[in-house]
C-alpha atoms as a PDB file:
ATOM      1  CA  UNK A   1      20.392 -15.979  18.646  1.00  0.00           C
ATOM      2  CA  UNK A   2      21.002 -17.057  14.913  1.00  0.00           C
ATOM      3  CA  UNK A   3      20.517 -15.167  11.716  1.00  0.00           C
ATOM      4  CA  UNK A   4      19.207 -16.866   8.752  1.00  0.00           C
ATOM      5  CA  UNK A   5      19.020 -15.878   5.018  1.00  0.00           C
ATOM      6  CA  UNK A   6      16.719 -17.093   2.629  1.00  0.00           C
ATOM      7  CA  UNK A   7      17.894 -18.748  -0.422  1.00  0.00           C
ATOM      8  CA  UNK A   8      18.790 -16.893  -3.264  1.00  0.00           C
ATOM      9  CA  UNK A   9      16.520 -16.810  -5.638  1.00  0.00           C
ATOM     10  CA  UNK A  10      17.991 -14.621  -9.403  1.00  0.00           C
ATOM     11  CA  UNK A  11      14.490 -13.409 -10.284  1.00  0.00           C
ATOM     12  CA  UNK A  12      14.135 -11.223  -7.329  1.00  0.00           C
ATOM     13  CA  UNK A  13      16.322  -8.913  -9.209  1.00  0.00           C
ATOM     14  CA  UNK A  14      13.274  -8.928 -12.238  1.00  0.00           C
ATOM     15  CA  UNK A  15      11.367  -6.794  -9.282  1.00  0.00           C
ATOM     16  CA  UNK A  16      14.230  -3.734 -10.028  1.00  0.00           C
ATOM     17  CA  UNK A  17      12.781  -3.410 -13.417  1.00  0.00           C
ATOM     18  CA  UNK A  18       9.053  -1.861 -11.696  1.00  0.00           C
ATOM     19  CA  UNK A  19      11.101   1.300 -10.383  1.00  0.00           C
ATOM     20  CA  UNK A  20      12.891   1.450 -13.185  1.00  0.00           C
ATOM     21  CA  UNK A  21      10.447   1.808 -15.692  1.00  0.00           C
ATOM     22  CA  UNK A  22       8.129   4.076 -13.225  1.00  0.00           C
ATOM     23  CA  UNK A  23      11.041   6.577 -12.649  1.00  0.00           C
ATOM     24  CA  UNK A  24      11.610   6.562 -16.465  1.00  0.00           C
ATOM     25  CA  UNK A  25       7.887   6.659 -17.206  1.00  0.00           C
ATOM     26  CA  UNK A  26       7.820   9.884 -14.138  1.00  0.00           C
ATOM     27  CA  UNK A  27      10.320  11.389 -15.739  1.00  0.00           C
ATOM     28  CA  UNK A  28       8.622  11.704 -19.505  1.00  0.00           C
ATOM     29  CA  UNK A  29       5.576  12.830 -18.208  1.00  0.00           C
ATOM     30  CA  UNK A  30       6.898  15.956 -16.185  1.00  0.00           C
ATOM     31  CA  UNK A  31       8.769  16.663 -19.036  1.00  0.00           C
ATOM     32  CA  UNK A  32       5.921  16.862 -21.050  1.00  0.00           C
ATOM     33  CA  UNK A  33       3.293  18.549 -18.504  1.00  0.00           C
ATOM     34  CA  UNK A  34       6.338  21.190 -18.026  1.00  0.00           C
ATOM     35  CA  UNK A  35       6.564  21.751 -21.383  1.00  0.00           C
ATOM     36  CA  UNK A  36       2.495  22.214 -22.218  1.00  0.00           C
ATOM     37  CA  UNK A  37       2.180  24.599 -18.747  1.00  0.00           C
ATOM     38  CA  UNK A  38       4.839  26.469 -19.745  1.00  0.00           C
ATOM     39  CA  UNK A  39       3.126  27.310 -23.098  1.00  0.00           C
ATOM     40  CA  UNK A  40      -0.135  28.231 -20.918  1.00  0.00           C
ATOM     41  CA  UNK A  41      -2.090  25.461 -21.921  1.00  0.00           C
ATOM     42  CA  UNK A  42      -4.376  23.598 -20.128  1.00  0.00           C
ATOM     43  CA  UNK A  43      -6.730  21.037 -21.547  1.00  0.00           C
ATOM     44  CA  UNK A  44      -7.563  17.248 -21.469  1.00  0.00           C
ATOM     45  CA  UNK A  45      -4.234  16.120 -22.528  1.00  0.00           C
ATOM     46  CA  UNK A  46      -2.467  18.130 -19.451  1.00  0.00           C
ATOM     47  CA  UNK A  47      -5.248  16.498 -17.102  1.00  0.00           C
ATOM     48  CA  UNK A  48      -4.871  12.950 -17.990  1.00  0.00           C
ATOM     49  CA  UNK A  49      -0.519  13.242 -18.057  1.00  0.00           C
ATOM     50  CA  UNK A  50      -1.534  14.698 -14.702  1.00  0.00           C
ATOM     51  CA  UNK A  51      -2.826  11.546 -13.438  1.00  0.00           C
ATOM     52  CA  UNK A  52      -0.575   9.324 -15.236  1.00  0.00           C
ATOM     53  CA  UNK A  53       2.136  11.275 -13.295  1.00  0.00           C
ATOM     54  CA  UNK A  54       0.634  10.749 -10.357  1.00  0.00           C
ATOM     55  CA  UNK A  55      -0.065   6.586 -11.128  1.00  0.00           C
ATOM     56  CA  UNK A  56       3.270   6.481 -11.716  1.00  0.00           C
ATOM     57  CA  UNK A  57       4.663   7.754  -8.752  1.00  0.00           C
ATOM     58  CA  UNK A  58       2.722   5.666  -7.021  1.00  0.00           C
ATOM     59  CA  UNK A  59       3.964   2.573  -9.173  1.00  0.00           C
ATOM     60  CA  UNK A  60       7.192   3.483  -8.314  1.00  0.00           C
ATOM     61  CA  UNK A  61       6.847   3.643  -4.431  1.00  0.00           C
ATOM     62  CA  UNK A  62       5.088   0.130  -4.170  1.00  0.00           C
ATOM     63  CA  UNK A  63       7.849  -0.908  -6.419  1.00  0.00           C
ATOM     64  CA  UNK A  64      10.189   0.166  -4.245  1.00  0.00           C
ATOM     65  CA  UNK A  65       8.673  -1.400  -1.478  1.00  0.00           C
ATOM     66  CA  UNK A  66       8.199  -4.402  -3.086  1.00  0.00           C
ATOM     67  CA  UNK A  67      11.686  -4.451  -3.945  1.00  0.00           C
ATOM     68  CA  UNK A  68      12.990  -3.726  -0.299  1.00  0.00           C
ATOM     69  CA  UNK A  69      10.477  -6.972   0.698  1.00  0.00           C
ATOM     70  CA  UNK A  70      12.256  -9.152  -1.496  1.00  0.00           C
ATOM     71  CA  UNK A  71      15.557  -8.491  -0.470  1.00  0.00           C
ATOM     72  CA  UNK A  72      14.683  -7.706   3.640  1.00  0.00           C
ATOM     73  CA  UNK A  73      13.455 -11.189   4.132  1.00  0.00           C
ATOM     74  CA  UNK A  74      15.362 -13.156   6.843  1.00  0.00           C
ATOM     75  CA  UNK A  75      14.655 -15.399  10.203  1.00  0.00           C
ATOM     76  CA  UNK A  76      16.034 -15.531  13.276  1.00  0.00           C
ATOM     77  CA  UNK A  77      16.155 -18.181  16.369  1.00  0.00           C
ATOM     78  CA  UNK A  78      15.797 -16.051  19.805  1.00  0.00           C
ATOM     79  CA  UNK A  79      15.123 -17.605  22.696  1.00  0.00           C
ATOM     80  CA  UNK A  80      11.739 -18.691  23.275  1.00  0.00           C
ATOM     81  CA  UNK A  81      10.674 -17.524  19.639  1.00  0.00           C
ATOM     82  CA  UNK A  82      11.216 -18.079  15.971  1.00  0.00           C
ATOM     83  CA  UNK A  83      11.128 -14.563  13.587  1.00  0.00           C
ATOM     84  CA  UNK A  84      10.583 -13.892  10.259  1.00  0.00           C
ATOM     85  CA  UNK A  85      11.475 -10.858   8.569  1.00  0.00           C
ATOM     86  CA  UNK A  86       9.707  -9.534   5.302  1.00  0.00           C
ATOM     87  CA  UNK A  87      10.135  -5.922   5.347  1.00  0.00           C
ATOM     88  CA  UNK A  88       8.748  -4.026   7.989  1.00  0.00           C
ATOM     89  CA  UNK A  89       6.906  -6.744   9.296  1.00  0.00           C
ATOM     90  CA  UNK A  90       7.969  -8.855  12.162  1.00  0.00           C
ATOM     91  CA  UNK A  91       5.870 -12.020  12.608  1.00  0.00           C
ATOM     92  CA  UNK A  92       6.730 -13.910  15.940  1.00  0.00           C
ATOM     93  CA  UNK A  93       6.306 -17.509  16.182  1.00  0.00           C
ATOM     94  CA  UNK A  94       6.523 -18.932  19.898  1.00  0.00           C
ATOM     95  CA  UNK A  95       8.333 -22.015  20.289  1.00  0.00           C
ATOM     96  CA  UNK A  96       6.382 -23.371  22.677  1.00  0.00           C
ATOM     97  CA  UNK A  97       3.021 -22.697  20.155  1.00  0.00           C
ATOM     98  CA  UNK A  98       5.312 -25.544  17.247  1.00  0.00           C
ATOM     99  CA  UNK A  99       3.267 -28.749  17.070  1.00  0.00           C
ATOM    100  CA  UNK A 100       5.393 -29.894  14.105  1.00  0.00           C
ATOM    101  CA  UNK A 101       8.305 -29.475  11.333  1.00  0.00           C
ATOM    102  CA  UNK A 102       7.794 -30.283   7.924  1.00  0.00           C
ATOM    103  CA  UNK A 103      11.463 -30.651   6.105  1.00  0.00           C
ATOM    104  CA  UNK A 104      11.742 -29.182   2.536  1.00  0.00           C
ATOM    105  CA  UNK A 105      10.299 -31.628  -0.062  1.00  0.00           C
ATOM    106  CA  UNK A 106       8.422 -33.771   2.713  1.00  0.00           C
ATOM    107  CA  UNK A 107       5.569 -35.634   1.804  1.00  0.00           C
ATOM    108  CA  UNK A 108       2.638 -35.236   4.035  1.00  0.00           C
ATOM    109  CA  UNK A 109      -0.104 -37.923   4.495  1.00  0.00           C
ATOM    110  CA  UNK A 110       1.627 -39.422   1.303  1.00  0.00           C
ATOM    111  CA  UNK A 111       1.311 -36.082  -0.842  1.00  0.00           C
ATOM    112  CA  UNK A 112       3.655 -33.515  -1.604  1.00  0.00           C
ATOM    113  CA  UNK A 113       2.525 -30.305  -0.290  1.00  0.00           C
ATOM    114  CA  UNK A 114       0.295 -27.999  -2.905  1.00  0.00           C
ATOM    115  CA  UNK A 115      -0.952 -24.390  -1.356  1.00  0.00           C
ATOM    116  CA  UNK A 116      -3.323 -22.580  -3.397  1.00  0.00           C
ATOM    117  CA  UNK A 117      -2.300 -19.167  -2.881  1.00  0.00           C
ATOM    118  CA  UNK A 118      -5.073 -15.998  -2.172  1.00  0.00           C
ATOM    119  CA  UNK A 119      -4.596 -13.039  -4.360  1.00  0.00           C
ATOM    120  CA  UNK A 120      -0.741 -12.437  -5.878  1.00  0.00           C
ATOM    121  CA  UNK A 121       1.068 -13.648  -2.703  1.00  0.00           C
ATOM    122  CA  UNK A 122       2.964 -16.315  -5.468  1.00  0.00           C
ATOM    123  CA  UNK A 123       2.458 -13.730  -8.389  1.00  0.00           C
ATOM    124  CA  UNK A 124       5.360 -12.026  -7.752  1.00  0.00           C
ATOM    125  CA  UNK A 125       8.739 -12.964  -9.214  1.00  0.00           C
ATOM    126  CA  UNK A 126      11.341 -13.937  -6.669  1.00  0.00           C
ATOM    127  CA  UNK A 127       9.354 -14.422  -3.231  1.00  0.00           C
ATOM    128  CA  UNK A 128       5.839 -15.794  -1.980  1.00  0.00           C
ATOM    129  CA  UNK A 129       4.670 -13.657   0.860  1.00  0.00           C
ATOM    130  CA  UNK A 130       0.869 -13.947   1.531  1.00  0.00           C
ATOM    131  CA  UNK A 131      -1.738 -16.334   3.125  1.00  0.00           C
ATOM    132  CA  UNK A 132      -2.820 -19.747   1.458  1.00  0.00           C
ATOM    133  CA  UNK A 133      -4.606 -22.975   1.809  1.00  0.00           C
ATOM    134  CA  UNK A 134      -2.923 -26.584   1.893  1.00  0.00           C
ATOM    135  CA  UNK A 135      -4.852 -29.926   1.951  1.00  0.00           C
ATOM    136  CA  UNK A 136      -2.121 -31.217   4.450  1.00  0.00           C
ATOM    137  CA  UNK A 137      -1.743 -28.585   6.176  1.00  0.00           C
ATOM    138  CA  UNK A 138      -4.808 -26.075   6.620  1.00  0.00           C
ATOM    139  CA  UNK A 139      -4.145 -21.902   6.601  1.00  0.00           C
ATOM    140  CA  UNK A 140      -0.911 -21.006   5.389  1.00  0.00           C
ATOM    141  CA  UNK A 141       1.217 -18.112   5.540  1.00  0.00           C
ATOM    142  CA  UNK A 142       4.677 -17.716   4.158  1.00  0.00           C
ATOM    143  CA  UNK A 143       7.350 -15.512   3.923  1.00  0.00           C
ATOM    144  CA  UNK A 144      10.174 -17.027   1.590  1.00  0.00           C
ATOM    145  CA  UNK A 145      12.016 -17.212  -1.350  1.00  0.00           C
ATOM    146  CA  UNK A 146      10.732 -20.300  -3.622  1.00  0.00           C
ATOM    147  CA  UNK A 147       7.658 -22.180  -4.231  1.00  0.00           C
ATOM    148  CA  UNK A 148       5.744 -24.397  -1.807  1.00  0.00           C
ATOM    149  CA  UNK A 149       7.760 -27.336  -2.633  1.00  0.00           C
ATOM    150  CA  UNK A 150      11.261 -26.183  -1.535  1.00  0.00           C
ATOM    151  CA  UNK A 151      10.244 -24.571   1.987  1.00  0.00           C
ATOM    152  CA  UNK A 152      10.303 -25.445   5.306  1.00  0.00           C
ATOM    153  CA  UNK A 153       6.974 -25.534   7.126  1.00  0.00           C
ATOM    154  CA  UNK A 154       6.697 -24.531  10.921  1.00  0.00           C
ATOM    155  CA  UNK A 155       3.167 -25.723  12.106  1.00  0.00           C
ATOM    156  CA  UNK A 156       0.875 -24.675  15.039  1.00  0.00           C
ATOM    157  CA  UNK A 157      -2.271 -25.746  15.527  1.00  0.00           C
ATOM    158  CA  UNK A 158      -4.144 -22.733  13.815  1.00  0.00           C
ATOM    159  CA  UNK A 159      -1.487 -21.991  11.053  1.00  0.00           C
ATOM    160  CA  UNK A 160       1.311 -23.474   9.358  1.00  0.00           C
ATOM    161  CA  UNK A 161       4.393 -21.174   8.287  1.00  0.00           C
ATOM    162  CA  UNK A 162       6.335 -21.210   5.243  1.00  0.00           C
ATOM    163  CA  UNK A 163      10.173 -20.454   4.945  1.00  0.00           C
ATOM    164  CA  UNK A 164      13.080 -20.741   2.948  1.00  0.00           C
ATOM    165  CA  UNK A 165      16.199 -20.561   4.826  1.00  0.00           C
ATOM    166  CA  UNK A 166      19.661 -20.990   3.571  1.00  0.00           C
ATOM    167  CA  UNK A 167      20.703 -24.741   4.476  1.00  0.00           C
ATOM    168  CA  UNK A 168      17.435 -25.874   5.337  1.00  0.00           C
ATOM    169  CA  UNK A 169      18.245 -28.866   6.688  1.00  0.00           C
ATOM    170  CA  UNK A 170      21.114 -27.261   9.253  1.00  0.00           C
ATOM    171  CA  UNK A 171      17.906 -24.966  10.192  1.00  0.00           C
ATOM    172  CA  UNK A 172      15.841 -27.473  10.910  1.00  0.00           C
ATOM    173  CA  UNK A 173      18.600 -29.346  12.997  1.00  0.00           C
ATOM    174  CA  UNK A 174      18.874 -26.379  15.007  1.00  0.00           C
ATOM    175  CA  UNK A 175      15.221 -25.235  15.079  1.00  0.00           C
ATOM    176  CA  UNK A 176      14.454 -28.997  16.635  1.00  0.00           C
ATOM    177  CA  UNK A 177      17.234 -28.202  19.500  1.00  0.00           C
ATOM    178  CA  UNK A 178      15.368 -25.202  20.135  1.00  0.00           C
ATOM    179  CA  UNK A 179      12.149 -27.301  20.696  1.00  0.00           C
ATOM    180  CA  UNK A 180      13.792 -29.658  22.817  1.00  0.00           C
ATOM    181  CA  UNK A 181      14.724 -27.431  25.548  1.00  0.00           C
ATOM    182  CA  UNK A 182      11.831 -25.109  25.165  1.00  0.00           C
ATOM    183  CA  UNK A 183       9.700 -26.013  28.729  1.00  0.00           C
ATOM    184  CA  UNK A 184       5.972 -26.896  28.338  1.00  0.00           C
ATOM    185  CA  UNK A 185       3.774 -23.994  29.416  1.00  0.00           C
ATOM    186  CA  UNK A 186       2.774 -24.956  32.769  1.00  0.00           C
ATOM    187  CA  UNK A 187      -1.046 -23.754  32.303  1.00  0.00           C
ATOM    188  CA  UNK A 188      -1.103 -25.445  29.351  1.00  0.00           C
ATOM    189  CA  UNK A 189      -1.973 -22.251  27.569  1.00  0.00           C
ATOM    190  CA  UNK A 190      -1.058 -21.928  23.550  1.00  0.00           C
ATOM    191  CA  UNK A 191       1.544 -19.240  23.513  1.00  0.00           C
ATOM    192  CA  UNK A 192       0.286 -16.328  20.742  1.00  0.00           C
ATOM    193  CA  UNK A 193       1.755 -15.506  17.111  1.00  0.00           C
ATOM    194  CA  UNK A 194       2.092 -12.472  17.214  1.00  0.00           C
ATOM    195  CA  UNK A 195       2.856  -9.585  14.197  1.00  0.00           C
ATOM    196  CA  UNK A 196       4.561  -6.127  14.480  1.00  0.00           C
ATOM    197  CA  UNK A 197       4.831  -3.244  12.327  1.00  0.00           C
ATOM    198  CA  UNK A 198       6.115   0.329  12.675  1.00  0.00           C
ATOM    199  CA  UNK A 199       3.563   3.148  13.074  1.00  0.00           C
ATOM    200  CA  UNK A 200       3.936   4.125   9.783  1.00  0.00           C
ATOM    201  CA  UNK A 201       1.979   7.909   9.207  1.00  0.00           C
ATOM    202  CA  UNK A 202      -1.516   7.416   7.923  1.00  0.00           C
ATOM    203  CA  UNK A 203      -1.377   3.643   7.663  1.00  0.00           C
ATOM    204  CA  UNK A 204      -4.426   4.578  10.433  1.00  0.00           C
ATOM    205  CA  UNK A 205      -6.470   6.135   8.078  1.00  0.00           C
ATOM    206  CA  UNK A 206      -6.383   2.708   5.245  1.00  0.00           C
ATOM    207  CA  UNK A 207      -7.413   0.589   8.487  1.00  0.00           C
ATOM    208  CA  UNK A 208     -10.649   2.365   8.856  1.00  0.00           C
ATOM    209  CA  UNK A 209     -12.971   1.640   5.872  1.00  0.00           C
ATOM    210  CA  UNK A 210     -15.505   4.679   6.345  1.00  0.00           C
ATOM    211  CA  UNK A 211     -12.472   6.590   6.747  1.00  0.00           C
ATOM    212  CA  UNK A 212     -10.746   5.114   3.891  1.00  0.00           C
ATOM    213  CA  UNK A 213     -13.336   5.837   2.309  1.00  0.00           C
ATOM    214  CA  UNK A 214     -13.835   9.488   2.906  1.00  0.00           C
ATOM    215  CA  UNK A 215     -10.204  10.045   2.177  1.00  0.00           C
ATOM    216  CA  UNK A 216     -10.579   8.328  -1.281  1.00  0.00           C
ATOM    217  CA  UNK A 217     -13.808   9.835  -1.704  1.00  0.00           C
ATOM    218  CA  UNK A 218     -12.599  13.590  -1.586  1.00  0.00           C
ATOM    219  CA  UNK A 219      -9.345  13.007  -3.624  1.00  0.00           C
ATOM    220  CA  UNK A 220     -11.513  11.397  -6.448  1.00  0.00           C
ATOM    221  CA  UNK A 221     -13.709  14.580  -6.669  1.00  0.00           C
ATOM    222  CA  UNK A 222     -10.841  16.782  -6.850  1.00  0.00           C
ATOM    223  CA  UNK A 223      -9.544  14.718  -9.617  1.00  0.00           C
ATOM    224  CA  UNK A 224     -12.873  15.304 -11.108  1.00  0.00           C
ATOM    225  CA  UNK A 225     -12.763  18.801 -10.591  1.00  0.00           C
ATOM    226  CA  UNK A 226      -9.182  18.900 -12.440  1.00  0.00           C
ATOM    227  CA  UNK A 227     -10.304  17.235 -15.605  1.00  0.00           C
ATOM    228  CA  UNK A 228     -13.507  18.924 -15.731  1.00  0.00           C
ATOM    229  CA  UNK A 229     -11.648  22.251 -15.961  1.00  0.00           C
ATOM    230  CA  UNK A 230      -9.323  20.075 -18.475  1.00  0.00           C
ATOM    231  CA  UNK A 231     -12.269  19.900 -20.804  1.00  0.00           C
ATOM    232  CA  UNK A 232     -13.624  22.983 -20.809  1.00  0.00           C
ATOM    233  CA  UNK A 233     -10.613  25.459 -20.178  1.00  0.00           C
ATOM    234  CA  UNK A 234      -9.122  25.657 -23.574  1.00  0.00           C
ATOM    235  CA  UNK A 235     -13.036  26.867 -25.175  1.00  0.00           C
ATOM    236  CA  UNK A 236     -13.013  29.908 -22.063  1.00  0.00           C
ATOM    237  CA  UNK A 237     -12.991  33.483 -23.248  1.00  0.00           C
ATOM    238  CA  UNK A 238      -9.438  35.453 -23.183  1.00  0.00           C
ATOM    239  CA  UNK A 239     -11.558  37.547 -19.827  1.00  0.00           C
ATOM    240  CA  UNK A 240     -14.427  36.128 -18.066  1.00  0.00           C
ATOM    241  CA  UNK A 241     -16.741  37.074 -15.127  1.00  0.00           C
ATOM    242  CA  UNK A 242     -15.169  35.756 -11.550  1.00  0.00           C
ATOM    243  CA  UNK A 243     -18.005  37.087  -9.402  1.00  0.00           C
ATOM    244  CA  UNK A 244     -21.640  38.210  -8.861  1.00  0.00           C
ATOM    245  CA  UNK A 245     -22.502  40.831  -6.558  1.00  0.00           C
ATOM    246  CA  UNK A 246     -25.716  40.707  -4.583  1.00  0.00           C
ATOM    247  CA  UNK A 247     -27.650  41.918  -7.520  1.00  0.00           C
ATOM    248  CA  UNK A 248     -26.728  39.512 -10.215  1.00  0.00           C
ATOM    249  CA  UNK A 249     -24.208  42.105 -11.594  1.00  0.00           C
ATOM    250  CA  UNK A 250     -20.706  41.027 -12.631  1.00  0.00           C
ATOM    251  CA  UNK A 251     -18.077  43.026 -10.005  1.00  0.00           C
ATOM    252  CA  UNK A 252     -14.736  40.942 -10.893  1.00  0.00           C
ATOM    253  CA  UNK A 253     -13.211  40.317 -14.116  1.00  0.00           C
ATOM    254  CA  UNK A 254     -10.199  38.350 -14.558  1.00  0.00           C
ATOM    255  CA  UNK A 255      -8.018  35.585 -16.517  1.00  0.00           C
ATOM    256  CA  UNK A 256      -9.053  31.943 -17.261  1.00  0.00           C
ATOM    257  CA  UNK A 257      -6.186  31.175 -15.131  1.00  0.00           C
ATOM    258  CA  UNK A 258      -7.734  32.188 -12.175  1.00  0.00           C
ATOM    259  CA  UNK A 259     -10.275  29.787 -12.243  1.00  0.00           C
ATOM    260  CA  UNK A 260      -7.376  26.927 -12.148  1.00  0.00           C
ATOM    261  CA  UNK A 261      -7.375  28.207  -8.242  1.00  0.00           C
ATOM    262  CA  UNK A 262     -10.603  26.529  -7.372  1.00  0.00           C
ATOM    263  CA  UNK A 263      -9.299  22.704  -7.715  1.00  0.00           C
ATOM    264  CA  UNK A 264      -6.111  23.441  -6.556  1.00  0.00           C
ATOM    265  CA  UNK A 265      -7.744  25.716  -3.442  1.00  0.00           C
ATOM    266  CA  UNK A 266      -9.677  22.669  -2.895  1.00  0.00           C
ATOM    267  CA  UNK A 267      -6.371  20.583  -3.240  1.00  0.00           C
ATOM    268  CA  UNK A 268      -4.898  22.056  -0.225  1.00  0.00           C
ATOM    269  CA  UNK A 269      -7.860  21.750   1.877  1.00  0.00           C
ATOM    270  CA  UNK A 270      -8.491  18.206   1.496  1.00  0.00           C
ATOM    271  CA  UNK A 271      -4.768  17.669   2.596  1.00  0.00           C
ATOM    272  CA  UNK A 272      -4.984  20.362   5.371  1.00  0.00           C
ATOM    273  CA  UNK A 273      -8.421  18.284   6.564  1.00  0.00           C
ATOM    274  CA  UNK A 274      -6.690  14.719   5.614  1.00  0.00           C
ATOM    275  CA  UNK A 275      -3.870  15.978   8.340  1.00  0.00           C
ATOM    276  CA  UNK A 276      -5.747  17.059  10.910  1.00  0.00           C
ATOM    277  CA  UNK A 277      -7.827  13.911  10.768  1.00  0.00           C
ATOM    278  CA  UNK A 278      -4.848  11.481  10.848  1.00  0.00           C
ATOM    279  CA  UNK A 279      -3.858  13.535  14.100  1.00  0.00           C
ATOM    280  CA  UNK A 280      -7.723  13.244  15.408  1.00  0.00           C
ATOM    281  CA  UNK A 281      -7.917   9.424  14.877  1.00  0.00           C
ATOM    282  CA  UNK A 282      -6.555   8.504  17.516  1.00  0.00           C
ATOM    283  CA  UNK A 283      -8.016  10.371  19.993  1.00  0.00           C
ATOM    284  CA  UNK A 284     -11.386  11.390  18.529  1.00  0.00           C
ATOM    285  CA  UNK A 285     -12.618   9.041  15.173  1.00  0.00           C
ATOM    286  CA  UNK A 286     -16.028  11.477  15.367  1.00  0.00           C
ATOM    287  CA  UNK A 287     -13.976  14.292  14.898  1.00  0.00           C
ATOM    288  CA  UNK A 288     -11.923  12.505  11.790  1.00  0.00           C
ATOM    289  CA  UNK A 289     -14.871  11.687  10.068  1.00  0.00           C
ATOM    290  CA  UNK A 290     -16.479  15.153  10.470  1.00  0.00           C
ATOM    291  CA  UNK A 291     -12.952  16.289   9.194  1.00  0.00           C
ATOM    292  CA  UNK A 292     -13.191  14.215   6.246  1.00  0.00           C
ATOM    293  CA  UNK A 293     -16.732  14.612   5.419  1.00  0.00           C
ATOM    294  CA  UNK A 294     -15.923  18.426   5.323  1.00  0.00           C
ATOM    295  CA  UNK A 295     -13.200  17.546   2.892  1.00  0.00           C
ATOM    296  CA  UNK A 296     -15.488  15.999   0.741  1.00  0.00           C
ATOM    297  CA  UNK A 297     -18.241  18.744   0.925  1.00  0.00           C
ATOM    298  CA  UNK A 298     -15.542  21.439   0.335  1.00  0.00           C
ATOM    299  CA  UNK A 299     -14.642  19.353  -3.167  1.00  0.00           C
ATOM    300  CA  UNK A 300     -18.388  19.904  -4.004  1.00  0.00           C
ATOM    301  CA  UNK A 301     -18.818  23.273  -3.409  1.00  0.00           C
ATOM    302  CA  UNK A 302     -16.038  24.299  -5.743  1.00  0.00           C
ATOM    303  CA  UNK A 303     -17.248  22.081  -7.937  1.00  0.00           C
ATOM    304  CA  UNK A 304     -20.490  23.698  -8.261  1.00  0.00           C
ATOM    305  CA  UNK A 305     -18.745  27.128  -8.435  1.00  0.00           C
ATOM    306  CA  UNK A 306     -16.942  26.256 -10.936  1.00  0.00           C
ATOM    307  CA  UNK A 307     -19.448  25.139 -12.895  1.00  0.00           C
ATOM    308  CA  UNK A 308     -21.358  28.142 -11.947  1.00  0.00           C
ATOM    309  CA  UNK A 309     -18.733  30.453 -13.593  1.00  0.00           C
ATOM    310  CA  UNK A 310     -18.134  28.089 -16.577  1.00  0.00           C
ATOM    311  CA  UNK A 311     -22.082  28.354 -17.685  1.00  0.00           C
ATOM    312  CA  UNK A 312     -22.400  31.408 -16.896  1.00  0.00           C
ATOM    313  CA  UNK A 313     -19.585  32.746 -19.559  1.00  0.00           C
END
């Protein structure tokens, strides 16, 4: 087997400055929601840094991740197969599935090759990872370190690939020797591409849509729930009524505080639900969606409590 790296490309590093400024950004804003909590407020102000906290975090793990892309990409010759590395993705390329090499800077049918990228996969400073479309040579997909122009394409008949390694030409040399002794399938059958990643926890859930959409669906109400008791928390008497007996008379008393229990209640119960569906998906998806939709109902029942108590002060 040989190890390839891609070529080194200085504005990979510009990627660093994402976690940077989302850990620096993280940082402010618990600051300041510490500070305003600790004072006992709660209003609009503590909602919104609340979800600018929680932005940021996110920022700064696909930053991170984005980061560890960049700098995880490699490719390796093993017999039988070629490998690229972006990540935690492995994409194996058969040898035996290579109809053709395309050297960096190679004109094809008399034009230099031009890929029109989908979405950001050549947004990004430093690498192109993502899918595209070529005139010369159909569907796309790369995984390297500089534009179009400087990589080497590996082509089969449903999909070229696009790479950058280090000494392309040596690779090339080597990746042809590799072809040469490769044997011909003797069924004549296309050998299959074929990508890997690690079971990553709850990357199930995303790959469902009705489920993704569930799980979205319930956090987004909470989040509603938050800022709605944001807006109306700082205009609540110093002691208001908690609970109704069966007679419409007021049997619990308590602090405005109290109430802040309801979203946060609800909180844990869409993550309690959100678990036991991500453990139910795979051997049940009726039972993960009922878990979900629950998760979602619950939201709206606390919801409409507290709106209940809020009108009724």
């Amino acid at each position: 087997m040989s190890f390839w790296r891609p070529q080194p490309n200085p504005a990979r590093f510009l990627l660093l400055l994402i976690p940077v400024a989302a850990s620096l950004l993280s940082l402010w804003l618990w600051g300041r929601i510490a500070e305003r909590v600790g004072a006992g407020m709660y209003d609009a102000g503590v909602f919104g840094m609340g979800l600018a906290l929680f932005l940021a975090l996110f920022l700064l793990g696909m930053g991170l991740y984005l980061v560890w892309c960049a700098f995880s990409i490699s490719y390796s010759l093993e017999p039988g197969r070629l490998v690229l590395r972006c990540g935690f993705t492995r994409l194996r390329v058969p040898l035996g599935a290579v109809t053709d090499v395309h050297r960096a800077g190679d004109a094809i049918d008399d034009r230099s090759v031009v890929v029109k990228w989908r979405g950001a996969a050549s947004l990004l400073p430093g690498y192109v990872v993502g899918e595209g479309q070529s005139a010369q040579l159909g569907r796309v997909f790369s995984i390297a370190t500089v534009p179009a122009s400087g990589q080497v394409f590996v082509a089969t008949r449903r999909r070229a690939y696009g790479i950058s390694p280090q000494n392309s030409a040596g690779f090339v040399q080597e990746l042809n020797r590799h072809l040469e002794a490769e044997e011909s399938d003797a069924a004549g059958e296309t050998p299959v591409v074929s990508v890997s990643r690690p079971a990553l926890w709850g990357l199930g859930l995303w790959a469902d849509r009705p489920v993704r959409l569930l799980t979205g669906a319930g956090l987004v109400m909470n989040a509603l729930l938050w800022g709605y008791m944001g807006l109306v928390y700082a205009d609540l008497p110093p002691r208001l009524a908690l609970h109704w007996n069966a007679q419409a008379q007021v049997d619990r008393i308590g602090d405005p505080s109290e109430l802040l229990g309801l979203p946060l209640f609800a909180l844990a119960i869409w993550f309690a639900n959100v678990l036991l569906a991500r453990w139910a998906l795979t051997r049940e998806r009726a039972a993960t969606l009922f878990l979900l939709a629950g998760a979602v109902a619950v939201q709206a029942v606390f919801f409409a409590g507290a709106l209940s108590i809020v009108l009724k002060n």
